[in-house]
Protein backbone atom coordinates (compact mmCIF):
# COMPACT_ATOMS: atom_id res chain seq x y z
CA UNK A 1 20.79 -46.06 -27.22
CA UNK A 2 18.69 -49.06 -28.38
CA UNK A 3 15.15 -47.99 -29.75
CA UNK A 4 12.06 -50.04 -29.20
CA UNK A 5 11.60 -50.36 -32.84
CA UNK A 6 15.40 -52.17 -32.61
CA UNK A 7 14.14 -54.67 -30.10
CA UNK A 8 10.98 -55.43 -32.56
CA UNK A 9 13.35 -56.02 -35.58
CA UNK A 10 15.81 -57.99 -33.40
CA UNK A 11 12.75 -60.46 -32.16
CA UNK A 12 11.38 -60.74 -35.57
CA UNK A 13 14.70 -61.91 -37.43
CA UNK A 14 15.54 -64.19 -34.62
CA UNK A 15 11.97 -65.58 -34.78
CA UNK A 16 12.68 -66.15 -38.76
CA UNK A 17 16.35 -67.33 -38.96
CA UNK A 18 16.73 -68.92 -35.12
CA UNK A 19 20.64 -67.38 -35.53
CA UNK A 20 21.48 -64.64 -33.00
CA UNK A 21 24.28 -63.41 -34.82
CA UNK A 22 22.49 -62.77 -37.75
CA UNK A 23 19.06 -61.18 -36.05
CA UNK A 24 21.95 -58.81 -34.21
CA UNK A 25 23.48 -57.71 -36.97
CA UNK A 26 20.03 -56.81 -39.23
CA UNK A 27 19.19 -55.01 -35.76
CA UNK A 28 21.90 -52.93 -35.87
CA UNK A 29 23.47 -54.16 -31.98
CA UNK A 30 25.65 -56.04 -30.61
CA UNK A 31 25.03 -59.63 -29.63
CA UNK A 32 25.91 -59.46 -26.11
CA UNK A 33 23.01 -56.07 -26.00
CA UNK A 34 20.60 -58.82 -28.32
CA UNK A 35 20.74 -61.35 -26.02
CA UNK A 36 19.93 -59.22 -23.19
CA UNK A 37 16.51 -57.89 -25.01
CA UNK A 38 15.84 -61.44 -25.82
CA UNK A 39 15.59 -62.40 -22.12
CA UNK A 40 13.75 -59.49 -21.59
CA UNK A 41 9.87 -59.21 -22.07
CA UNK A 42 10.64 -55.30 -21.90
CA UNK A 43 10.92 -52.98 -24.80
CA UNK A 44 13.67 -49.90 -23.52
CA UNK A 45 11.08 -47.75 -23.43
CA UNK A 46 9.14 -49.93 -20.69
CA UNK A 47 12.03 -50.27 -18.27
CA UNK A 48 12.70 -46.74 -17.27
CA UNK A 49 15.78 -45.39 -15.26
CA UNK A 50 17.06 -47.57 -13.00
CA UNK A 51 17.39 -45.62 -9.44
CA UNK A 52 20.86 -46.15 -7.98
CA UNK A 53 20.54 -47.04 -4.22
CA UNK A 54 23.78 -46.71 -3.26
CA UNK A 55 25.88 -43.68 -1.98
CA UNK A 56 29.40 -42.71 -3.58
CA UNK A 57 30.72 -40.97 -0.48
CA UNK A 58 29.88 -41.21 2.52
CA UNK A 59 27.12 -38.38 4.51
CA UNK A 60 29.26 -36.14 7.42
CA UNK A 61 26.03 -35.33 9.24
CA UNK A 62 25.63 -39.03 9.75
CA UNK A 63 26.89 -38.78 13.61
CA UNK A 64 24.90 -35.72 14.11
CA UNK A 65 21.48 -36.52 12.36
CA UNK A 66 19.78 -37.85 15.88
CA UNK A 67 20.45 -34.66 16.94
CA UNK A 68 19.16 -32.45 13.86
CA UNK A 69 16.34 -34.43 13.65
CA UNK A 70 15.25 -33.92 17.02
CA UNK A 71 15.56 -30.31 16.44
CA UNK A 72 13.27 -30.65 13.68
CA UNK A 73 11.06 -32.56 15.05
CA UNK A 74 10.80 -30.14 17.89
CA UNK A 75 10.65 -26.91 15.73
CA UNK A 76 9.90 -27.50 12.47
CA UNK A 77 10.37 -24.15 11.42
CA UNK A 78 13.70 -24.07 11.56
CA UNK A 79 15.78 -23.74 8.53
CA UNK A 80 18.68 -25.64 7.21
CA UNK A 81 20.95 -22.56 7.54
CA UNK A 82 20.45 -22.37 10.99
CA UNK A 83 20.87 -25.66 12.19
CA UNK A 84 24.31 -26.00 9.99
CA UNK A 85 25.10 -22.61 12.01
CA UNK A 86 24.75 -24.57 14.71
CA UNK A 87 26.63 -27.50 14.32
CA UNK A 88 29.27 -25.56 13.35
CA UNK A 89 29.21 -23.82 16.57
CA UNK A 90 28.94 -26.77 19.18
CA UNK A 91 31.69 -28.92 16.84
CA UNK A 92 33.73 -26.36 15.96
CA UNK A 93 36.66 -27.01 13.12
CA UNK A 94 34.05 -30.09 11.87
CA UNK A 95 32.13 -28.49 9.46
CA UNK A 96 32.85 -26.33 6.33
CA UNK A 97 30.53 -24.10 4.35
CA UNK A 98 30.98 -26.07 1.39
CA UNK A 99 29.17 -28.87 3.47
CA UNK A 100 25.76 -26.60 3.73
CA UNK A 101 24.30 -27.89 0.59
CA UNK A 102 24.73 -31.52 1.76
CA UNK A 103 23.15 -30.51 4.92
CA UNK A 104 20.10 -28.74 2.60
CA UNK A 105 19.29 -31.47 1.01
CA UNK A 106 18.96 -34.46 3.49
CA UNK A 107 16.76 -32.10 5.70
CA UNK A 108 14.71 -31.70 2.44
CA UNK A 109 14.28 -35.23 2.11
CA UNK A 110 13.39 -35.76 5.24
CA UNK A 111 10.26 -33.74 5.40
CA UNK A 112 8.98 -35.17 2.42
CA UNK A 113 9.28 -38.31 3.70
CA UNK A 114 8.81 -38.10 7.42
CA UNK A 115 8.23 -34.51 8.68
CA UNK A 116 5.20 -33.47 9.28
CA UNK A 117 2.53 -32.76 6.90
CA UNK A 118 2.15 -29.82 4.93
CA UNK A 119 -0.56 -27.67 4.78
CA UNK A 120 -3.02 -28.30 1.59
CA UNK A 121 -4.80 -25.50 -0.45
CA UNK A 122 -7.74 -26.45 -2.06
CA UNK A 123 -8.87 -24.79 -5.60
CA UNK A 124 -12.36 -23.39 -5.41
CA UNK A 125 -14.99 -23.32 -7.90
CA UNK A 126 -16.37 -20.30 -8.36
CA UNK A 127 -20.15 -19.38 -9.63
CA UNK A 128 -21.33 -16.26 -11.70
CA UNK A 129 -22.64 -13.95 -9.65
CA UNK A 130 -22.15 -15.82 -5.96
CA UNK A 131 -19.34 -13.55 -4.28
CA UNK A 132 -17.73 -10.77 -3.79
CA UNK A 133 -14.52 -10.33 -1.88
CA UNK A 134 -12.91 -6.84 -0.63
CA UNK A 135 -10.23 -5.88 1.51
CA UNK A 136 -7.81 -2.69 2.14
CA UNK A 137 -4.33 -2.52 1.05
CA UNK A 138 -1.43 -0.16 1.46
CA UNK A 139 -0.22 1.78 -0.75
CA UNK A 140 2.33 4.35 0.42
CA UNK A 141 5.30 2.15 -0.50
CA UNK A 142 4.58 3.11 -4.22
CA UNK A 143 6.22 6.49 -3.27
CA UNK A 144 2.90 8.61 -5.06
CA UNK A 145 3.48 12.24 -4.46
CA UNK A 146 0.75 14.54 -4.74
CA UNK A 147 1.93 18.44 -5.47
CA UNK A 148 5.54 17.33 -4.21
CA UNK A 149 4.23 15.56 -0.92
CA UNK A 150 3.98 12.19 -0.02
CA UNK A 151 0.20 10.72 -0.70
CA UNK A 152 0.12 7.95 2.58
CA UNK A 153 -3.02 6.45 1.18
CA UNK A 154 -5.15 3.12 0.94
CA UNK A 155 -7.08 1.87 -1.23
CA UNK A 156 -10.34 -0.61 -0.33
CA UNK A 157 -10.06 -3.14 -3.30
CA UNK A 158 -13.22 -5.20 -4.47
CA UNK A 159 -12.85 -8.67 -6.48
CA UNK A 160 -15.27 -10.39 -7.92
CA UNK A 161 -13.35 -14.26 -7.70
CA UNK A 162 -15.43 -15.89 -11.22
CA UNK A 163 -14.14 -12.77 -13.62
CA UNK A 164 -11.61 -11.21 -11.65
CA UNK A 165 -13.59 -7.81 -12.38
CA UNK A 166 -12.09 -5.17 -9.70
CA UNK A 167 -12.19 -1.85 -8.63
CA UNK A 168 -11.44 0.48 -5.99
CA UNK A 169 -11.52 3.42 -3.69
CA UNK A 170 -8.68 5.61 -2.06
CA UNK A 171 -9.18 5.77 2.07
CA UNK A 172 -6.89 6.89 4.54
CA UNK A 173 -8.16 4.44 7.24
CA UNK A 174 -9.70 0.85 7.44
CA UNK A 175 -13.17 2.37 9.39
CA UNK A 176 -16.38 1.47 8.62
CA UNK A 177 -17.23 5.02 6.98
CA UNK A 178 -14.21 3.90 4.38
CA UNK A 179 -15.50 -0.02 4.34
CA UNK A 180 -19.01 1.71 3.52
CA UNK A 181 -18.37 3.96 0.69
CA UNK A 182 -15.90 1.95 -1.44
CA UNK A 183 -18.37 -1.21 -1.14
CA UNK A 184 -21.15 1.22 -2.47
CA UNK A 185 -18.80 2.85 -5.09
CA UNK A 186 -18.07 -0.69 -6.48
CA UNK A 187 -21.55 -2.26 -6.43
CA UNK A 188 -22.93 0.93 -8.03
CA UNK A 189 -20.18 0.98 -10.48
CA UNK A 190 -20.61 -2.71 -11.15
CA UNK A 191 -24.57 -2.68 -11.50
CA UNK A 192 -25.35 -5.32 -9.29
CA UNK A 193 -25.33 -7.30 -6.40
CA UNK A 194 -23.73 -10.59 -5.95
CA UNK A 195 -25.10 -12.91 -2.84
CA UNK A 196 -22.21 -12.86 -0.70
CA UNK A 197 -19.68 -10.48 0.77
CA UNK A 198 -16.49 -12.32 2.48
CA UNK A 199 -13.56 -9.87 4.11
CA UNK A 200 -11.72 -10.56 6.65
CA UNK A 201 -12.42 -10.33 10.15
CA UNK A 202 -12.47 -6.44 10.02
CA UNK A 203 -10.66 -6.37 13.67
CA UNK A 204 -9.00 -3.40 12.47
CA UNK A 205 -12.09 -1.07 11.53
CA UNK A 206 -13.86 -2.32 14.75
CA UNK A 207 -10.65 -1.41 17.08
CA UNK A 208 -11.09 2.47 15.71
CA UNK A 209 -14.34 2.94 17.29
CA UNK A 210 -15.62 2.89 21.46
CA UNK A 211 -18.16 0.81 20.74
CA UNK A 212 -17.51 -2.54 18.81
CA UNK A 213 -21.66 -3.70 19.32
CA UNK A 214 -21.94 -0.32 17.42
CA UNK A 215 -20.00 -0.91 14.20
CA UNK A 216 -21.75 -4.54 13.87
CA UNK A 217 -25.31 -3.23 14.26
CA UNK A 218 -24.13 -0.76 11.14
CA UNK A 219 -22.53 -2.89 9.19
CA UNK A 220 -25.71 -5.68 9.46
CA UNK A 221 -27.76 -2.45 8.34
CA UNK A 222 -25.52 -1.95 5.32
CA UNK A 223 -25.87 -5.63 4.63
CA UNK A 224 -29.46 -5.94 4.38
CA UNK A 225 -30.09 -2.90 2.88
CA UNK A 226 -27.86 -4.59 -0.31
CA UNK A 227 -29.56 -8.18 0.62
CA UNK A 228 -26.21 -9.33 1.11
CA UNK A 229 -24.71 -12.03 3.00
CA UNK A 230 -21.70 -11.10 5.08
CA UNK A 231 -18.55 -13.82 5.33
CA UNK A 232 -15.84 -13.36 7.28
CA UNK A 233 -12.39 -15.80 7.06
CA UNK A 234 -11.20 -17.33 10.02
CA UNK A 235 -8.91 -15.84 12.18
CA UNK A 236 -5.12 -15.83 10.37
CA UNK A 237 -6.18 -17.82 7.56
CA UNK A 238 -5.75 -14.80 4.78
CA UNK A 239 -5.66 -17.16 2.33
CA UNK A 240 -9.53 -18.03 2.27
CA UNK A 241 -9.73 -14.31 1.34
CA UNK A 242 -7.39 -15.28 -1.20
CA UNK A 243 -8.44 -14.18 -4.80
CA UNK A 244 -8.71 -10.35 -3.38
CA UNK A 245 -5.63 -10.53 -1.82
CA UNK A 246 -3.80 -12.06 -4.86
CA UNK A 247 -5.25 -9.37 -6.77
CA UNK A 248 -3.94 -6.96 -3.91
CA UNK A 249 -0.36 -7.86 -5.31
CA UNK A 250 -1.37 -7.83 -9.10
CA UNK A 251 -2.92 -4.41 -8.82
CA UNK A 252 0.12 -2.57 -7.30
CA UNK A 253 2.73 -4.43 -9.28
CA UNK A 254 0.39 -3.17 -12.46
CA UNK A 255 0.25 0.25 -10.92
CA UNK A 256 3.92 0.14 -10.01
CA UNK A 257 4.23 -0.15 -13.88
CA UNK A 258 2.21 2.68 -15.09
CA UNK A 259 3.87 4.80 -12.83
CA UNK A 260 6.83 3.97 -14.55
CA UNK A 261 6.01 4.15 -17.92
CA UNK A 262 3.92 7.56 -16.68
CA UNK A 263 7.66 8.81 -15.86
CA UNK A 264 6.56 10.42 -12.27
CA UNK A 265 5.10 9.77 -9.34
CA UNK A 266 3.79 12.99 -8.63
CA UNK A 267 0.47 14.63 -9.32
CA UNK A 268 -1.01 18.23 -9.34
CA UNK A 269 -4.04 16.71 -7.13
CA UNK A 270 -6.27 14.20 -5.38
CA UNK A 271 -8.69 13.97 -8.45
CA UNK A 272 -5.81 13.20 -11.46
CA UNK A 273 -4.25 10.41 -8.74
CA UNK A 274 -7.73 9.36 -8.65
CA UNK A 275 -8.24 9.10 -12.18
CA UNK A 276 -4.96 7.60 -12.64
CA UNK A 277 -5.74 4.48 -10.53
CA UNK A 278 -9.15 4.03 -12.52
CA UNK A 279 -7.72 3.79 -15.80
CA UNK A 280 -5.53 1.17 -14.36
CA UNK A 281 -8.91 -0.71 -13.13
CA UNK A 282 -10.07 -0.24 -16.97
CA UNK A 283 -6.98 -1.67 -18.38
CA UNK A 284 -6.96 -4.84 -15.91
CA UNK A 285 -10.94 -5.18 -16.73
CA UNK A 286 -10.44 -5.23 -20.22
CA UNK A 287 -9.78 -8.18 -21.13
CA UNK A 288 -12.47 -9.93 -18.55
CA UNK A 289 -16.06 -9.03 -20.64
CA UNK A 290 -16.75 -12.20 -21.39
CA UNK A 291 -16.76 -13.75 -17.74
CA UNK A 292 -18.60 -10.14 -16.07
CA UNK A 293 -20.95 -10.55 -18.92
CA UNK A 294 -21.58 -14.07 -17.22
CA UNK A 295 -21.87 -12.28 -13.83
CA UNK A 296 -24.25 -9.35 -14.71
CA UNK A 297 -26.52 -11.61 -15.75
CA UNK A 298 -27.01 -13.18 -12.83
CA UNK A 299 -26.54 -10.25 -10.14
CA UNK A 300 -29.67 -9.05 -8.34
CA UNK A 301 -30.50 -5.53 -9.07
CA UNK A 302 -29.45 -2.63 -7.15
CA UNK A 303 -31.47 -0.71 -4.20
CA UNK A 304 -33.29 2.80 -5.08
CA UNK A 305 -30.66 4.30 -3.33
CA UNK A 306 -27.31 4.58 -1.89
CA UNK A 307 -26.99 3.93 1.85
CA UNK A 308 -26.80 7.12 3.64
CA UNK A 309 -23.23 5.56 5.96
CA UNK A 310 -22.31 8.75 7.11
CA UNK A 311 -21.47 8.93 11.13
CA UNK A 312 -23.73 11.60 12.65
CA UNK A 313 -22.62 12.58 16.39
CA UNK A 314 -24.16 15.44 19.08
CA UNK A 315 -20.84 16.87 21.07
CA UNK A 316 -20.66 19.65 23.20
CA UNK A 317 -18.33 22.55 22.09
CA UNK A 318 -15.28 22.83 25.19
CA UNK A 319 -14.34 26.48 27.00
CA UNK A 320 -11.54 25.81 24.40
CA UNK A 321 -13.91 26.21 21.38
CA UNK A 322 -12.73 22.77 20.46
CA UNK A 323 -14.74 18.93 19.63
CA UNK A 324 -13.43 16.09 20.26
CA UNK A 325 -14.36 13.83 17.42
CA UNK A 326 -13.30 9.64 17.05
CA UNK A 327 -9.91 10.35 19.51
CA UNK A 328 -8.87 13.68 17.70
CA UNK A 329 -9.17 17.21 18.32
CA UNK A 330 -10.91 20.40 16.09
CA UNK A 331 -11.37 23.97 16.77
CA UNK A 332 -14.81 25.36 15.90
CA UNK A 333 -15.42 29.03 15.57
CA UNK A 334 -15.86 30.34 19.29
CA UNK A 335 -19.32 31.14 19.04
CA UNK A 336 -20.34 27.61 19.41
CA UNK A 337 -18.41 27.38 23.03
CA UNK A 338 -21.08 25.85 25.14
CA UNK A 339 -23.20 24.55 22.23
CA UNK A 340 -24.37 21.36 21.40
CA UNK A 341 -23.80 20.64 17.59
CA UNK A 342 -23.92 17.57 15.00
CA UNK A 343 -21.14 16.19 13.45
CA UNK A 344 -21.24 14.21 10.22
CA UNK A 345 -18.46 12.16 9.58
CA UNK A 346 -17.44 10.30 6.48
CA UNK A 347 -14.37 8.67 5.44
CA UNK A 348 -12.79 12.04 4.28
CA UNK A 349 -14.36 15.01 6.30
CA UNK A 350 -16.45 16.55 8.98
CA UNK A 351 -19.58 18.45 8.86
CA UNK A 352 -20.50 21.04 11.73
CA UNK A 353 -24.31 21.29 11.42
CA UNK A 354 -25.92 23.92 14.37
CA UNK A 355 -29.55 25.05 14.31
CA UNK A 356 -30.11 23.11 11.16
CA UNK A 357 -27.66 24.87 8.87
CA UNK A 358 -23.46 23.74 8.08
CA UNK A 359 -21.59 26.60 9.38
CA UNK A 360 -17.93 24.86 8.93
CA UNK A 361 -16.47 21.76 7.36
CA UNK A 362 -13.22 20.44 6.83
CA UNK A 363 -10.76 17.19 6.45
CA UNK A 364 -11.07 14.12 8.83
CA UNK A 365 -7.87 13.69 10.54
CA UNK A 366 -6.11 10.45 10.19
CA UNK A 367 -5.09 8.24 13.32
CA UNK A 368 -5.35 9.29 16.73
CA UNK A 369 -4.51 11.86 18.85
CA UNK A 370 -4.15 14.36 16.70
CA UNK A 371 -5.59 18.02 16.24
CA UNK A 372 -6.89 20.40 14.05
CA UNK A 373 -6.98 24.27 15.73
CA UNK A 374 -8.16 26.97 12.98
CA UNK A 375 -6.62 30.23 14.23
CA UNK A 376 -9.87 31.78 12.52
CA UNK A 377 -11.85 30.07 15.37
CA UNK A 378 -10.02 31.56 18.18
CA UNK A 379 -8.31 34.81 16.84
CA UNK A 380 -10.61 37.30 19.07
CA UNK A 381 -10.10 35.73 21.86
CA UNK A 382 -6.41 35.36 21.77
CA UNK A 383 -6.03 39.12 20.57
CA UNK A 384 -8.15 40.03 23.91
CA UNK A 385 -5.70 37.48 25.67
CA UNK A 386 -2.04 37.52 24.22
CA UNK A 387 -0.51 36.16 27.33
CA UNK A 388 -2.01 32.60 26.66
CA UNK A 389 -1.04 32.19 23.13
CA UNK A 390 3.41 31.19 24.83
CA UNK A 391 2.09 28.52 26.23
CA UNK A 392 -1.27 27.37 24.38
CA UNK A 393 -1.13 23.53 24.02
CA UNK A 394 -1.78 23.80 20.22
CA UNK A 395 0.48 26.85 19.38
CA UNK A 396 1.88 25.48 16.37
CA UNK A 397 -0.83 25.15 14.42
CA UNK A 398 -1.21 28.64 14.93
CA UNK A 399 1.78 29.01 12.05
CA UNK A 400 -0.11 29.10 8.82
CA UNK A 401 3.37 29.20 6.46
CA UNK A 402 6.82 29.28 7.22
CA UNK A 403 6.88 33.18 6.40
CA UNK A 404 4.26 33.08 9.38
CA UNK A 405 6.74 30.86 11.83
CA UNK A 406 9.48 33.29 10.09
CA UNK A 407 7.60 36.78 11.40
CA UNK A 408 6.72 35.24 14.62
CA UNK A 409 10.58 34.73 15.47
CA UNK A 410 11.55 37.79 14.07
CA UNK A 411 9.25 39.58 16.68
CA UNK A 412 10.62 37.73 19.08
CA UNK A 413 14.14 38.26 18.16
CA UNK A 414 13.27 42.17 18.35
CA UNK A 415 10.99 42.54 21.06
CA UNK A 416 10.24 39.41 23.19
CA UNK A 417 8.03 41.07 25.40
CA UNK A 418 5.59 42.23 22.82
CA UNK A 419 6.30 39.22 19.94
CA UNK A 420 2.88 37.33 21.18
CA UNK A 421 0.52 40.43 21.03
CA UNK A 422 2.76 41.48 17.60
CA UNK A 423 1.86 38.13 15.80
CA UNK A 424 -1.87 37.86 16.74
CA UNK A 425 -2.28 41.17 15.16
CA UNK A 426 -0.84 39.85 11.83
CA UNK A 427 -3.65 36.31 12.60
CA UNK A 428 -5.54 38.95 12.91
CA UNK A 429 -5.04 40.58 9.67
CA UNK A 430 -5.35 37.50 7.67
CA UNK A 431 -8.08 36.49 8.82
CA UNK A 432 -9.65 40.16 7.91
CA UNK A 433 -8.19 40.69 4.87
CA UNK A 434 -7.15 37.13 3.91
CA UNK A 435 -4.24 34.89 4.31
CA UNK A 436 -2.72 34.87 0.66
CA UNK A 437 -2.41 38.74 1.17
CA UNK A 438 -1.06 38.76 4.61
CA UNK A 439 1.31 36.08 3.27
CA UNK A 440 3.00 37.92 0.07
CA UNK A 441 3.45 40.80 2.02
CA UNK A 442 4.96 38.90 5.00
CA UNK A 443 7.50 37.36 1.97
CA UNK A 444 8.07 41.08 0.83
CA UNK A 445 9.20 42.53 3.78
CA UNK A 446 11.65 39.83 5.19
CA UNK A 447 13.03 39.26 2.13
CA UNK A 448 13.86 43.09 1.20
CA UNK A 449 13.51 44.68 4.42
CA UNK A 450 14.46 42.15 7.36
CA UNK A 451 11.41 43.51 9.69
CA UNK A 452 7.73 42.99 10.30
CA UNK A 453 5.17 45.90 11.51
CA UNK A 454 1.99 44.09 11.82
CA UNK A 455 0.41 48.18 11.85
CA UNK A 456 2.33 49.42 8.45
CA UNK A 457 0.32 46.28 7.29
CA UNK A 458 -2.51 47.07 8.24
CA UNK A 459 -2.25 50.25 6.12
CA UNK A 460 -1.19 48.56 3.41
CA UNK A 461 -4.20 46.29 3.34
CA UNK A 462 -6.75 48.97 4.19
CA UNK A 463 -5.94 51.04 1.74
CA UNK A 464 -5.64 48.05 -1.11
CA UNK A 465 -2.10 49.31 -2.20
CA UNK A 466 -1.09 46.80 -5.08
CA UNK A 467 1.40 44.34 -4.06
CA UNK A 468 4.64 44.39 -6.67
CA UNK A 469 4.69 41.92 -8.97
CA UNK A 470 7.66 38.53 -8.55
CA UNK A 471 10.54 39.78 -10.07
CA UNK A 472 10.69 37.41 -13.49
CA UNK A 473 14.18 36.05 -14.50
CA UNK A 474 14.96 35.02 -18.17
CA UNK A 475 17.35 32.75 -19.27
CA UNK A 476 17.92 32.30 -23.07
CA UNK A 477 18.52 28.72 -24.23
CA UNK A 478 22.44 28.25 -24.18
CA UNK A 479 24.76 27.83 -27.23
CA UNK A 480 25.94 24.23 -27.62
CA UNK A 481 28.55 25.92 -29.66
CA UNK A 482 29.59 27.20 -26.69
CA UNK A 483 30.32 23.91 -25.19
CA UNK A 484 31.88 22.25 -28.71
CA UNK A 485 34.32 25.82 -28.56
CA UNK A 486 35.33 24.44 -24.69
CA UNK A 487 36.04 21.08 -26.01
CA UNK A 488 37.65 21.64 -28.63
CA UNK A 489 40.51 23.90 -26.99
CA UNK A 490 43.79 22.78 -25.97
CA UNK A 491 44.37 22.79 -22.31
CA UNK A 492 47.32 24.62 -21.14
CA UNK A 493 48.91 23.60 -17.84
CA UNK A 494 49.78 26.44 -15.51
CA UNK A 495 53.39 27.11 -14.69
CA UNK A 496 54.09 24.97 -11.33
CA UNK A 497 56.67 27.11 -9.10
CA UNK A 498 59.45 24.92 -7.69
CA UNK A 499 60.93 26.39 -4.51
């Protein structure tokens, strides 16, 4: 390859002897190659590659490119694959597979330079201190496992786009009691407040609630008690919330990670998952100081006080001694039937508030259309009435345990007459002389004696007999000699009768 510093040489000798041959040969190229670079006003280095406009075979979709290109131009979704499908189905025999890459690339070509144009993303500058962006993300695909039982979970993540600083708070739902508490959680753990808040369009946590006008008049509250300005993207256009959901992906690959290198998935409870996921959020933060340091100077200060976002309701307690409570169902204790009482719902639970004082609180379904039916709640009535509990609509949740569900069909299998009236007495029980008791015992006596006598129970309890201890099984640490002896012995085949 000739050099430009060739060329030079080549035009300087030629300049001081006027002899081609000679300037040729002290340039080190032929004189056929001199004469072309003294034609030329162009070093090699200005000419560039030469693009070859020619083909060296001829294109088989030339016949049939009017009709791919109308396809195209009618749905430009469509991919190569498909259309080659295609052609291979209305010219059958015309077309092998080995031909798909040719197909690939002319389409290729042809929306660069006539399909239709693309769409354009435009980087943002971002100020210190301007906006904060937050949004929910699933997490159940992570397969987290919380005392051997799947954790379906979400978290609401919060981004601040100039630093990247995040952080976030497990929810079960995308409602505004969930929206309200991790957005508190994360300003209060950041120490500030930046000017604006953009999410999405929240169509999700305004769909969970009767009354849409309601959730907006809350959520305007929220915003000016923070002095915040509320931004929503437009409609399918994710991507202008697009440094939270980036981040969405980063986080749960990074957690993804550390459960990994943790070496399980599962954990004894809520509050060491919870603590898990925040020394993720410390790792990612680490190395982002210098940029939140930027940011906290800037961020107007904090309210006096949290936002008090908890839901309160009035319902009336049903004949049933049950509430119906954001589409779902709960028992309350049957001394409320008839009552009016307050509900306080967060994100996680409900509080029962009557005459000024709790009397009962307990976990927030998730979804809708479920139920909730405490057998504590309902107990004396169903031991007055033992006919309704064959058919009561929530039965089921009647069964405490499977040694519960196990006694009830052993009853049954015995007696089916008297099964119903049987079990209540052993509801009964637990909830006298608690459930943990009334369960060990139920384990004791189908395991060793294959029957259930809610009475001989009873006796048992009232008179605070002690329950016998698990039976505890050793087993010493094996030999690996053992295994080496197995090994090392010869194998002698058994005699093989021939008949």
């Amino acid at each position: 390859m000739v050099t430009d510093q060739q060329v030079r040489r080549l035009r300087k000798f030629y300049q001081s002897t006027g002899r081609l041959v000679v300037a040729a040969a002290k340039a080190g190229m032929s004189e056929k190659t001199a004469r072309k670079y003294l034609q030329s006003q162009e070093l090699p280095s200005e000419q560039g590659a030469r693009v070859r406009r020619y083909r060296t075979r001829s294109d088989p979709f030339d016949e049939v490119w009017p009709e791919v290109e109308k396809l195209l131009k009618a749905t430009p979704g469509l991919r190569a694959v498909t259309i080659f499908e295609y052609l291979q189905r209305t010219v059958p025999g015309r077309f092998q597979d080995g031909q798909l890459r040719t197909l690939q690339r002319r389409i290729k070509a042809w929306r660069a330079t006539a399909g239709p144009a693309r769409e354009v993303f435009f980087p943002q500058k971002h100020t210190p201190g301007e906006m904060c962006q937050s949004d929910f993300t699933h997490m159940s695909k992570l397969g987290v496992t919380i005392a051997g039982e799947a954790f379906r979970h979400m978290v609401y993540h919060f981004v601040l786009p100039y630093s990247n600083w995040e952080t976030g708070t497990i929810c079960f739902s995308e409602s505004f009691e969930s929206l309200s508490e991790g957005l508190q959680n994360a300003l209060w753990e950041l120490g500030g407040v930046p000017k604006v808040h953009r999410t999405d369009r929240l169509t999700t946590a305004v769909h969970k609630t009767d009354h849409p006008e309601e959730f907006t008049r809350r959520y305007r509250g929220f915003l000016d008690h923070y002095r915040l300005e509320g931004r929503k993207i437009q409609a399918g256009e994710p991507h202008e919330n697009g440094d939270v959901e980036q981040s969405h992906y980063r986080f749960k690959d990074a957690v993804d990670q550390a459960l990994m290198l943790r070496g399980s998935h599962d954990f004894t409870d809520f509050s060491s998952y919870r603590e898990f996921l925040r020394g993720v959020f410390a790792q990612r933060n680490a190395g982002r100081q210098d940029r939140l340091a930027e940011e906290l100077a800037v961020l107007r200060p904090l309210p006096r006080r949290r936002l008090e976002t908890r839901q309160k309701l009035t319902v009336r307690v049903s004949k049933s001694s049950t509430i119906r409570v954001a589409k779902n169902v709960y028992s309350v204790h049957s001394r409320l039937v008839g009552e009016r009482v307050t509900v306080i719902m967060s994100a996680q639970a409900l509080e029962i508030w009557y005459a000024q004082r709790k009397v009962d609180q307990f976990p927030r379904l998730r979804g809708d259309g479920k139920h909730r039916i405490e057998y504590r709640h309902v107990i004396d009535s169903l031991i007055r009435k033992p006919g309704a509990f064959e058919n009561y609509r929530y039965r089921d949740d009647l069964f405490p345990s499977t040694n519960f569900r196990m006694a009830h069909d052993l009853l049954k299998a015995v007696s089916p007459g008297r099964a119903s009236k049987q079990y209540l007495k052993l509801l009964a029980l637990a909830a006298d002389f608690g459930e943990g008791r009334v369960e060990e015992l139920l384990r004791i006596h189908l395991a060793e004696r294959g029957n259930v006598d809610p009475d001989a129970l009873k006796v048992i309890l009232e008179h605070g007999e002690c329950l016998p201890a698990p039976m505890e099984i050793a087993v010493g640490a094996p030999s690996l000699n053992d295994y080496d002896r197995l090994l090392s012995e010869e194998v002698v085949p058994c005699p093989v009768a021939v008949h």
